[in-house]
Protein backbone atom coordinates (compact mmCIF):
# COMPACT_ATOMS: atom_id res chain seq x y z
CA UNK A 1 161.58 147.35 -48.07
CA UNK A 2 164.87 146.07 -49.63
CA UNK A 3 165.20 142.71 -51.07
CA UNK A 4 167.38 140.64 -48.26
CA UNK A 5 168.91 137.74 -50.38
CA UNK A 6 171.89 136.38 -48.81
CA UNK A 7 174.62 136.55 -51.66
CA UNK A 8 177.18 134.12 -51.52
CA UNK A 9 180.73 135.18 -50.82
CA UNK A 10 183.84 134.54 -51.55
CA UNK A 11 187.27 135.44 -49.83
CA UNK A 12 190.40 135.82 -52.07
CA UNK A 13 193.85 136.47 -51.29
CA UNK A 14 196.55 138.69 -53.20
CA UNK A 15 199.69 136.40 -52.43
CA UNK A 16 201.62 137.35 -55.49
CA UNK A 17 203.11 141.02 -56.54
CA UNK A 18 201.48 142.60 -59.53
CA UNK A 19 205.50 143.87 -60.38
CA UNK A 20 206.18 143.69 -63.65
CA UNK A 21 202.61 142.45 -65.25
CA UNK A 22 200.69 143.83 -68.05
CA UNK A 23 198.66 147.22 -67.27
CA UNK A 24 195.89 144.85 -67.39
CA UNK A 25 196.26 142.42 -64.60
CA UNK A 26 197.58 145.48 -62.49
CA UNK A 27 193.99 147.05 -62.99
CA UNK A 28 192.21 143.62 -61.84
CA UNK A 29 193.83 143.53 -58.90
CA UNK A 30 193.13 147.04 -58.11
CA UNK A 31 189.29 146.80 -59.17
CA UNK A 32 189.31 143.61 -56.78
CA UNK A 33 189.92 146.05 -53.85
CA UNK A 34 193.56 144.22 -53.19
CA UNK A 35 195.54 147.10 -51.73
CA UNK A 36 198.62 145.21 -50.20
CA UNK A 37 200.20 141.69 -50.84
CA UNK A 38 198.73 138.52 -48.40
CA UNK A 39 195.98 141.08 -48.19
CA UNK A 40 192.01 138.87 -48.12
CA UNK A 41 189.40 140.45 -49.12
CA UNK A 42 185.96 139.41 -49.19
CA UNK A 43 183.65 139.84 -52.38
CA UNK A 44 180.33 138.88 -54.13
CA UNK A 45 180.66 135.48 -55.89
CA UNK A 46 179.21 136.61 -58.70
CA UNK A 47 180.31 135.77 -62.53
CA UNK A 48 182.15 139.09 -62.92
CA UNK A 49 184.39 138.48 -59.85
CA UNK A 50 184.81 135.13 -60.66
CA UNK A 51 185.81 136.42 -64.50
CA UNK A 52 188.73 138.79 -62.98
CA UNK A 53 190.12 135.86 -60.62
CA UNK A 54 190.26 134.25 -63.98
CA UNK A 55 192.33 136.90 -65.61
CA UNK A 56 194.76 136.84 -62.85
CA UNK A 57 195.03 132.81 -61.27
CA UNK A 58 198.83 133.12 -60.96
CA UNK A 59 198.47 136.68 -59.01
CA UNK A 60 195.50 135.90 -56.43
CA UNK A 61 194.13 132.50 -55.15
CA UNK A 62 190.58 131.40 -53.62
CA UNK A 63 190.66 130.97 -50.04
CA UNK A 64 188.20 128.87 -47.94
């Protein structure tokens, strides 16, 4: 049998375009699974994801 933890979430929202940013930030937002702008998504909380919100504060915020 699997291992059922419950894994905390976290919902963010892409509420700024990626026009006109480094290469870098555009490939954040793209490995965060944003696809269009105002789009939520809803991810792992997990250091990693909370490492690429990091990269990219002024592009995507936290939403409760």
């Amino acid at each position: 049998m699997a291992n059922e933890t419950a894994t905390a979430k976290i919902r963010l929202q892409y509420f700024r375009s990626k026009i006109c940013t480094p290469v870098k930030h555009k490939l954040v937002i793209k490995g965060l699974g944003f696809t269009r702008l105002n789009q939520i998504v809803e991810r792992e909380d997990s250091a990693s994801v909370r490492g690429m919100v990091a990269k990219v504060p002024h592009l995507v915020r936290i939403v409760e």
